[in-house]
PDB file of N, CA and C in Angstrom:
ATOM      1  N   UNK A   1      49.330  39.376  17.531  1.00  0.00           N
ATOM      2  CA  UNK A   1      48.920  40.437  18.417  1.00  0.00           C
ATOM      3  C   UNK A   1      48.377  39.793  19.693  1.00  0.00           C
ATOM      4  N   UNK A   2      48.804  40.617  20.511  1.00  0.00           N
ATOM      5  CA  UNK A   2      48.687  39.722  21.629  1.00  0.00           C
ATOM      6  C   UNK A   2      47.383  40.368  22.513  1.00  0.00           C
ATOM      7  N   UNK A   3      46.409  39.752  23.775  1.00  0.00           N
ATOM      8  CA  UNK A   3      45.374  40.063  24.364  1.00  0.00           C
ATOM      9  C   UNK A   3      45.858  41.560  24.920  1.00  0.00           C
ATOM     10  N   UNK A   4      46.907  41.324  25.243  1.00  0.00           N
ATOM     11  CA  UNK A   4      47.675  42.857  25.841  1.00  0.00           C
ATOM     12  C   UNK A   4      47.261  44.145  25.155  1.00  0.00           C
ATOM     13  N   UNK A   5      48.076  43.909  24.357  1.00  0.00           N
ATOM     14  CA  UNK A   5      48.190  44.588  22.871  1.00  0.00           C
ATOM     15  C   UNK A   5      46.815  45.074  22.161  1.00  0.00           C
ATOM     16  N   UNK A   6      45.585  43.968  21.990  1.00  0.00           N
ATOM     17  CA  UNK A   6      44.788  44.250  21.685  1.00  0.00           C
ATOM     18  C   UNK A   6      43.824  45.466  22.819  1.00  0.00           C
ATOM     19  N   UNK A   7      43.668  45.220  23.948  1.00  0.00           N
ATOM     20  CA  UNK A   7      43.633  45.610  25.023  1.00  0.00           C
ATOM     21  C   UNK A   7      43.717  47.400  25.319  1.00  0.00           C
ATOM     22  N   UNK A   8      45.654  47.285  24.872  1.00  0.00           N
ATOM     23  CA  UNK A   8      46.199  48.738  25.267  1.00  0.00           C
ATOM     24  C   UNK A   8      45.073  49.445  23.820  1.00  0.00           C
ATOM     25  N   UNK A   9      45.264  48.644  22.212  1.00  0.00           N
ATOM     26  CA  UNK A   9      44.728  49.668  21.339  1.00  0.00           C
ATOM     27  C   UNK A   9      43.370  50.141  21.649  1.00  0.00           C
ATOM     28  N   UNK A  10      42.800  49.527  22.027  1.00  0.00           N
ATOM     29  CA  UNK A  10      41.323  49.296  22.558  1.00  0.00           C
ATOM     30  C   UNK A  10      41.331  50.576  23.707  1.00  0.00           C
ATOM     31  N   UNK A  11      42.258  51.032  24.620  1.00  0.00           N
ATOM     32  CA  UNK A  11      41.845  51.603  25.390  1.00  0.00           C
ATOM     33  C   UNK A  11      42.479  53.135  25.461  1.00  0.00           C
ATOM     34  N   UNK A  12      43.134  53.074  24.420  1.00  0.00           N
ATOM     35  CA  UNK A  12      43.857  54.130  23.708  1.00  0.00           C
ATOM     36  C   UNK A  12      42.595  54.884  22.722  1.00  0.00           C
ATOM     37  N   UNK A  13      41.937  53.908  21.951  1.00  0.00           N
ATOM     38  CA  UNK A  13      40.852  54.516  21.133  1.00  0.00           C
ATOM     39  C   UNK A  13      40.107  55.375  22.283  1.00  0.00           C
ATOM     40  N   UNK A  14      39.873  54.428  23.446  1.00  0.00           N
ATOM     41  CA  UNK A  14      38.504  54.853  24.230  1.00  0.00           C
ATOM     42  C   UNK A  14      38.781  56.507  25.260  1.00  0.00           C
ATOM     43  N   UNK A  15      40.186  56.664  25.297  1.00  0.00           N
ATOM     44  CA  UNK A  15      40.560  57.769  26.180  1.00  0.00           C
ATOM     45  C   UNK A  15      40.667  59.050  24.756  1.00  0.00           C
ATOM     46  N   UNK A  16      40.611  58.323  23.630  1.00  0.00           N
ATOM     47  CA  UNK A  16      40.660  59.545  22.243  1.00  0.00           C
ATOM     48  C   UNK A  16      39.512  60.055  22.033  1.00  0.00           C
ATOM     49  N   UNK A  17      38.732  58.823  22.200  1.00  0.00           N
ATOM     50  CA  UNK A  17      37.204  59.701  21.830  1.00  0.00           C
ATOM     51  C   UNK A  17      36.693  60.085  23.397  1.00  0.00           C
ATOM     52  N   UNK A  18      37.751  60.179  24.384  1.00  0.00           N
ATOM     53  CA  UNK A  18      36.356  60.823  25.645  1.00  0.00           C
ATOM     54  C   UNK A  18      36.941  61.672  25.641  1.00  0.00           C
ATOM     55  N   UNK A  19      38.142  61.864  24.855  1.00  0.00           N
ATOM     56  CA  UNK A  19      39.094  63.388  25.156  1.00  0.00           C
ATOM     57  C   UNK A  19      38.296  64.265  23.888  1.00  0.00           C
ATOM     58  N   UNK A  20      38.131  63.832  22.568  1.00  0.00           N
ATOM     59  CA  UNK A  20      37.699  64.091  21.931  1.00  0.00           C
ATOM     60  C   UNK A  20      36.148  65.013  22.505  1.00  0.00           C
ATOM     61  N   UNK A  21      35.292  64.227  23.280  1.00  0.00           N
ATOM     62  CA  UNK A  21      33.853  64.882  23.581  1.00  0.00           C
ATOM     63  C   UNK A  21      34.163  65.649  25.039  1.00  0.00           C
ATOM     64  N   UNK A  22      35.051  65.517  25.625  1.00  0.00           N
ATOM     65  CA  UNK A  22      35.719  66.425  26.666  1.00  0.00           C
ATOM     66  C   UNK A  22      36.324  67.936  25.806  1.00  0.00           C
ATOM     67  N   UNK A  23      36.332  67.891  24.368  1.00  0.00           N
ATOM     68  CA  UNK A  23      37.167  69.099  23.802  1.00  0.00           C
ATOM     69  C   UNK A  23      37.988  69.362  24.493  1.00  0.00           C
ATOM     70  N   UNK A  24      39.290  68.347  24.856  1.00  0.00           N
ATOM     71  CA  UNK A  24      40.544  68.280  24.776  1.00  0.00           C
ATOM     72  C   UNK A  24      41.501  67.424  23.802  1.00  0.00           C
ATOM     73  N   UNK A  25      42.627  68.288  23.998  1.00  0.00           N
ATOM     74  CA  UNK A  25      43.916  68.186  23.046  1.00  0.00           C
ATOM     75  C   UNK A  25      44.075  66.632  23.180  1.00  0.00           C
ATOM     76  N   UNK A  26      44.331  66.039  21.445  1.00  0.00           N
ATOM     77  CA  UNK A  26      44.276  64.754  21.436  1.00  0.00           C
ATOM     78  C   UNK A  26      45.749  64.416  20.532  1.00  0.00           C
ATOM     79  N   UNK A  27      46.502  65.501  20.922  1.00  0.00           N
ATOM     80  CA  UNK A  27      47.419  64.728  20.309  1.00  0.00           C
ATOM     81  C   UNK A  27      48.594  63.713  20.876  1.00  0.00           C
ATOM     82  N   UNK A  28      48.135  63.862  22.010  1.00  0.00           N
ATOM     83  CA  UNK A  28      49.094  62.102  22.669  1.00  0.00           C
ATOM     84  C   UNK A  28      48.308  61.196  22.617  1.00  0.00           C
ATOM     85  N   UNK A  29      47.033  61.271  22.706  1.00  0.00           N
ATOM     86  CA  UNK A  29      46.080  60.132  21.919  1.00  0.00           C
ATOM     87  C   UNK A  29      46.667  59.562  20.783  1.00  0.00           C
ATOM     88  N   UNK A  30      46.788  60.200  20.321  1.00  0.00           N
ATOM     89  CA  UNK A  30      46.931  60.202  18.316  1.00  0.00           C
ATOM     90  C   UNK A  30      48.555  59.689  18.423  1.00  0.00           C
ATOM     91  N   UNK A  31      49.361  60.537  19.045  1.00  0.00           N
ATOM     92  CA  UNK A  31      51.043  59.402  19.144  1.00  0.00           C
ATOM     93  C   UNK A  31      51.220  58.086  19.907  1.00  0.00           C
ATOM     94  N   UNK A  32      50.208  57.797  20.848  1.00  0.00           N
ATOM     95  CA  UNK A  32      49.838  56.442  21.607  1.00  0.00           C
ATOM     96  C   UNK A  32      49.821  55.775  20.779  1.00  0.00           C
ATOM     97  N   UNK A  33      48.617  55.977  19.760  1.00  0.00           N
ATOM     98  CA  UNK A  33      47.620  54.816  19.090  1.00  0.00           C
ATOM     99  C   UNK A  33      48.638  54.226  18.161  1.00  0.00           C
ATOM    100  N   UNK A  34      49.438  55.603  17.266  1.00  0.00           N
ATOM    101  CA  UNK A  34      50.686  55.491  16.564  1.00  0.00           C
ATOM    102  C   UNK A  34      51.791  54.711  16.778  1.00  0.00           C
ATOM    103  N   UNK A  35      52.078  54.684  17.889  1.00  0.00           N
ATOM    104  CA  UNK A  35      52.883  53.829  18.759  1.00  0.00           C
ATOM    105  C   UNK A  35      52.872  52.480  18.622  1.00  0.00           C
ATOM    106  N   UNK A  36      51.208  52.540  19.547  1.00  0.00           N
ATOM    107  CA  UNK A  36      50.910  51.219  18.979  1.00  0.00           C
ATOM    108  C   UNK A  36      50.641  50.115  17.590  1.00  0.00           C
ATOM    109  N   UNK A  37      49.964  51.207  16.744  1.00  0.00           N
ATOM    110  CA  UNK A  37      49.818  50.686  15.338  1.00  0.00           C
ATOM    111  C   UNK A  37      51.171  50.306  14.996  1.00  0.00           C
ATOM    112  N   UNK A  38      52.204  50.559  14.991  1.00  0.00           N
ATOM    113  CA  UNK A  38      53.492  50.525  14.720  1.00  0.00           C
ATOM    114  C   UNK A  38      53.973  49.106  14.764  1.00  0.00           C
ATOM    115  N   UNK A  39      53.948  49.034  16.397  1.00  0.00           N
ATOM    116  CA  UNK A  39      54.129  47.888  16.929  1.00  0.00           C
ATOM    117  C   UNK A  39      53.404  46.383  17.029  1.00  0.00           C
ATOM    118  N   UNK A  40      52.131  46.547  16.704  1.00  0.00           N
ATOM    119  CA  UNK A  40      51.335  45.278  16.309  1.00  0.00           C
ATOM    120  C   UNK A  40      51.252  45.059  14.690  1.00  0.00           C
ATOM    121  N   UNK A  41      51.426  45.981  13.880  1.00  0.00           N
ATOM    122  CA  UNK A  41      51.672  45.935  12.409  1.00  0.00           C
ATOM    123  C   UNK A  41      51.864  44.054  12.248  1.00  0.00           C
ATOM    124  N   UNK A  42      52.763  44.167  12.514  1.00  0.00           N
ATOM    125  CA  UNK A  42      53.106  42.823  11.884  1.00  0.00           C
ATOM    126  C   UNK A  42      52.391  41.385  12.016  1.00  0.00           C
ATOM    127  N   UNK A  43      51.801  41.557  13.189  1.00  0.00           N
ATOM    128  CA  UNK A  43      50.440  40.667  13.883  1.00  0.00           C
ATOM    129  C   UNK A  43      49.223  41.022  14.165  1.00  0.00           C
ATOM    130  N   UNK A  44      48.994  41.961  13.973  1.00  0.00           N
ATOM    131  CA  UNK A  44      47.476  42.626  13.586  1.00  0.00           C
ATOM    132  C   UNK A  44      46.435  41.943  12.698  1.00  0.00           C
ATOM    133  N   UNK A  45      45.177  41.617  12.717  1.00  0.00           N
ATOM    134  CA  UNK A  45      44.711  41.195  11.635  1.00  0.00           C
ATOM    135  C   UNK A  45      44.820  42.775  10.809  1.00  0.00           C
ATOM    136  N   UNK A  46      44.675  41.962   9.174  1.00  0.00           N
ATOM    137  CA  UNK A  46      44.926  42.939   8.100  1.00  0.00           C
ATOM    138  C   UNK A  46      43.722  44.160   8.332  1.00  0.00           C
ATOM    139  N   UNK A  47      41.846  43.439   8.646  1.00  0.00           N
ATOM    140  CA  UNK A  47      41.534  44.361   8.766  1.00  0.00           C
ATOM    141  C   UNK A  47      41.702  45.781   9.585  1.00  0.00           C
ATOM    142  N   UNK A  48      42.417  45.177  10.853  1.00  0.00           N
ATOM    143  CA  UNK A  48      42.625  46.119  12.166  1.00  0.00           C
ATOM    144  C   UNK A  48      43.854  47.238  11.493  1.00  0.00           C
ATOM    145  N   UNK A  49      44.646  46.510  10.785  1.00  0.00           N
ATOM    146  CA  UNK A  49      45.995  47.331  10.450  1.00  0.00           C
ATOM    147  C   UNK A  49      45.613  48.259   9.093  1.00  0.00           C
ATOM    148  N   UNK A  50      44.667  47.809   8.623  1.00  0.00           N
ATOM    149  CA  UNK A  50      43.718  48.646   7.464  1.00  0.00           C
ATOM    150  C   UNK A  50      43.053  50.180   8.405  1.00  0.00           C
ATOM    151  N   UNK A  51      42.355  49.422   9.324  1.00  0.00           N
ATOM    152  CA  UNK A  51      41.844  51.013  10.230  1.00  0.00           C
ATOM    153  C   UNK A  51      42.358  51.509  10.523  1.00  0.00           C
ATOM    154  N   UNK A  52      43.402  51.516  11.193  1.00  0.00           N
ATOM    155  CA  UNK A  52      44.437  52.421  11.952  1.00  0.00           C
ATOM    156  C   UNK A  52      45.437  52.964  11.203  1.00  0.00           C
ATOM    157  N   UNK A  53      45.838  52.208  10.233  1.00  0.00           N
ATOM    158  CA  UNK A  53      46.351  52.678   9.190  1.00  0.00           C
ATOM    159  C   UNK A  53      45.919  54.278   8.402  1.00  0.00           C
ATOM    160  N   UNK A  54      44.439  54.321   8.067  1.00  0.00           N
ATOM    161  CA  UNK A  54      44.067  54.789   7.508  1.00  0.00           C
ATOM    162  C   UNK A  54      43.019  56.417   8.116  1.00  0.00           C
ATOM    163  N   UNK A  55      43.344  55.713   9.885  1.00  0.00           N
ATOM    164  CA  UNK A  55      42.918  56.797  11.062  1.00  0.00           C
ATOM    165  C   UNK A  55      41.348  56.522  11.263  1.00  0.00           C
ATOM    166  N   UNK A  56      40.990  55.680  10.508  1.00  0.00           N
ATOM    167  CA  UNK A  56      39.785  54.999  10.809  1.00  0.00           C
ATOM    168  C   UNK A  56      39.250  54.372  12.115  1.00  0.00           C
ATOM    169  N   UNK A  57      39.695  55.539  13.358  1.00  0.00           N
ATOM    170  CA  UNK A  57      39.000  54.895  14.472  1.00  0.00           C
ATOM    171  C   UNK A  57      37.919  54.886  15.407  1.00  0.00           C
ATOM    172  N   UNK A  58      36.942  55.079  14.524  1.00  0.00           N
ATOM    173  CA  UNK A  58      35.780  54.637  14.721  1.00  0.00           C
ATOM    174  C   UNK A  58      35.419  53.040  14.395  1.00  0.00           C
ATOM    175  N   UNK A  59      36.101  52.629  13.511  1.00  0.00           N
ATOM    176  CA  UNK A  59      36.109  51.388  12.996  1.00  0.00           C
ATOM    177  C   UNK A  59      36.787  50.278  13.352  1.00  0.00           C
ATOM    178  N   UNK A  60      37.862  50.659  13.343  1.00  0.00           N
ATOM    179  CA  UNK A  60      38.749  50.187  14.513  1.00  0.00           C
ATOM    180  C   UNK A  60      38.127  49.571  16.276  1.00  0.00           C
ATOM    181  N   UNK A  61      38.010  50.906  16.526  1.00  0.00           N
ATOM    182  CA  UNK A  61      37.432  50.627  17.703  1.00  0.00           C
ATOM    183  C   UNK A  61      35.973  49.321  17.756  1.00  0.00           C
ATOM    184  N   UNK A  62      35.687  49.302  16.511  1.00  0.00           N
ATOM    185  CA  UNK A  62      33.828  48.718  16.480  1.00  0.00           C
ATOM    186  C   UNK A  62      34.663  47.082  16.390  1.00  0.00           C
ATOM    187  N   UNK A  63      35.475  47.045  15.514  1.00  0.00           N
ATOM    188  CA  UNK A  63      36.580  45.741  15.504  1.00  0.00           C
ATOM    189  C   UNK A  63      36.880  45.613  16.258  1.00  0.00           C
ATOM    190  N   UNK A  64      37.607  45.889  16.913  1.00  0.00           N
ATOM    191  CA  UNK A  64      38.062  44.917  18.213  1.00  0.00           C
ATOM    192  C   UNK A  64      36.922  44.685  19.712  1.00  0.00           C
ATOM    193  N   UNK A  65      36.052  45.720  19.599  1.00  0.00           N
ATOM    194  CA  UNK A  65      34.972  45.808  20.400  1.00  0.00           C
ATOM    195  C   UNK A  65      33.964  44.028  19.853  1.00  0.00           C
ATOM    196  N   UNK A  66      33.550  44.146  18.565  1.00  0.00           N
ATOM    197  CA  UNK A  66      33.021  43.257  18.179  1.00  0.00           C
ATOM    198  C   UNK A  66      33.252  41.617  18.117  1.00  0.00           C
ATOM    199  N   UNK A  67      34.980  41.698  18.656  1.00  0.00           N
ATOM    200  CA  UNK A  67      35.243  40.034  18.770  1.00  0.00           C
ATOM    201  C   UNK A  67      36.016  39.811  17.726  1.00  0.00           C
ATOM    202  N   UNK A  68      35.413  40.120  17.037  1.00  0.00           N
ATOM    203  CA  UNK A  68      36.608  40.096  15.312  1.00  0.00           C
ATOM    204  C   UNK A  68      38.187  40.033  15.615  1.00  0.00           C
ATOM    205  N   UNK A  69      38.468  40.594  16.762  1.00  0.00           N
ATOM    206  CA  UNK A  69      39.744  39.989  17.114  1.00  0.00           C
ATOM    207  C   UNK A  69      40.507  38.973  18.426  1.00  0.00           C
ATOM    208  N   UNK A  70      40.611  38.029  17.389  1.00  0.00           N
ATOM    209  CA  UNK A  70      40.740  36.577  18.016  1.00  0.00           C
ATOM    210  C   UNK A  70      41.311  36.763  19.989  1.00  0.00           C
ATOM    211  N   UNK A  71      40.591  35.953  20.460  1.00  0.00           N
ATOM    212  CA  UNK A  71      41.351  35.845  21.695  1.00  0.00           C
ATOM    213  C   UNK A  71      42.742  35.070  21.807  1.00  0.00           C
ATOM    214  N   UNK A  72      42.551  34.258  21.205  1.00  0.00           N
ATOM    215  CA  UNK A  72      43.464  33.447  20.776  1.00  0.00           C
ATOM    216  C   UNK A  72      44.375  33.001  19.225  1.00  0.00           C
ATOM    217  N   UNK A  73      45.076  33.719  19.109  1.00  0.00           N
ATOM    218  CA  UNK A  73      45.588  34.175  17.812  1.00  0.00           C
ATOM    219  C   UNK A  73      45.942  32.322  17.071  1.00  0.00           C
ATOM    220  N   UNK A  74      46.205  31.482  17.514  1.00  0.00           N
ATOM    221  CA  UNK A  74      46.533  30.425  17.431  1.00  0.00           C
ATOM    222  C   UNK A  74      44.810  29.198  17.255  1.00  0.00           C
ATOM    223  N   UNK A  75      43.880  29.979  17.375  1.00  0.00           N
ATOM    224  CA  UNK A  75      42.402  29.144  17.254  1.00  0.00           C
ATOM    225  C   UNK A  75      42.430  29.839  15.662  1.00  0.00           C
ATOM    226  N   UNK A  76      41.591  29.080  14.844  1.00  0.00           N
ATOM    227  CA  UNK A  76      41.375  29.503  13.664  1.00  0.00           C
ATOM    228  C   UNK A  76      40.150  29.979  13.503  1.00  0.00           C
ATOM    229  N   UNK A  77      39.959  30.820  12.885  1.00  0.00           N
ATOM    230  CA  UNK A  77      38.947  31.541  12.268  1.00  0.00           C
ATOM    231  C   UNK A  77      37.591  30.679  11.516  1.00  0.00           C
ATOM    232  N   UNK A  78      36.013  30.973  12.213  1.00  0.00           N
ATOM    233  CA  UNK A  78      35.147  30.282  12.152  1.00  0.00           C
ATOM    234  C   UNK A  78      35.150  30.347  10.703  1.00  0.00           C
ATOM    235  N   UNK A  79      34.542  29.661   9.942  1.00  0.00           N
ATOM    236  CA  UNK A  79      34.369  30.012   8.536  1.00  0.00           C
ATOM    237  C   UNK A  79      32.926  29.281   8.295  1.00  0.00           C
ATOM    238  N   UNK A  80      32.351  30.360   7.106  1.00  0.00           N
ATOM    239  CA  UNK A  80      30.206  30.784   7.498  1.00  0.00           C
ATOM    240  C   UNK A  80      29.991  29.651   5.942  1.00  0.00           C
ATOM    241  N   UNK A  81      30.590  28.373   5.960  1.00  0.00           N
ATOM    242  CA  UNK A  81      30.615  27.297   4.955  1.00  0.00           C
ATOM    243  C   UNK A  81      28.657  26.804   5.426  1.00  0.00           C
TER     244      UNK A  81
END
């Protein structure tokens, strides 16, 4: 998954929930995000493809907000040894 990619999902969540507290229609929100989930599937970390998967985007959103997804897909993952 690429910075792009991470980026577009990231800003797809953020126009769902202001449409959401705007009480407007969110269903091109909801085929965006779809779109996208689709398309990073395969390079997604598992947890990210677990949230979106499951419409979990509140959680989602707190993931990729939080760093949890790598800038660099190719650096390895700190490990809390």
């Amino acid at each position: 998954m690429t910075i792009i990619q991470t980026e577009q999902i990231k800003q797809a969540l953020e126009s769902m929930f202001y449409s959401i507290k705007m009480k407007e229609n969110i269903a091109q929100n909801l085929a965006e995000i779809e779109r996208l989930r689709r398309e990073v599937q395969s390079t997604a970390p598992a947890q990210l493809n677990h949230f979106l998967e499951r419409r979990s985007y509140t959680k989602a959103l707190e993931y990729i907000t939080s760093g949890a997804v790598s800038k660099n897909p190719e650096q390895p993952a700190c490990s809390s040894d």
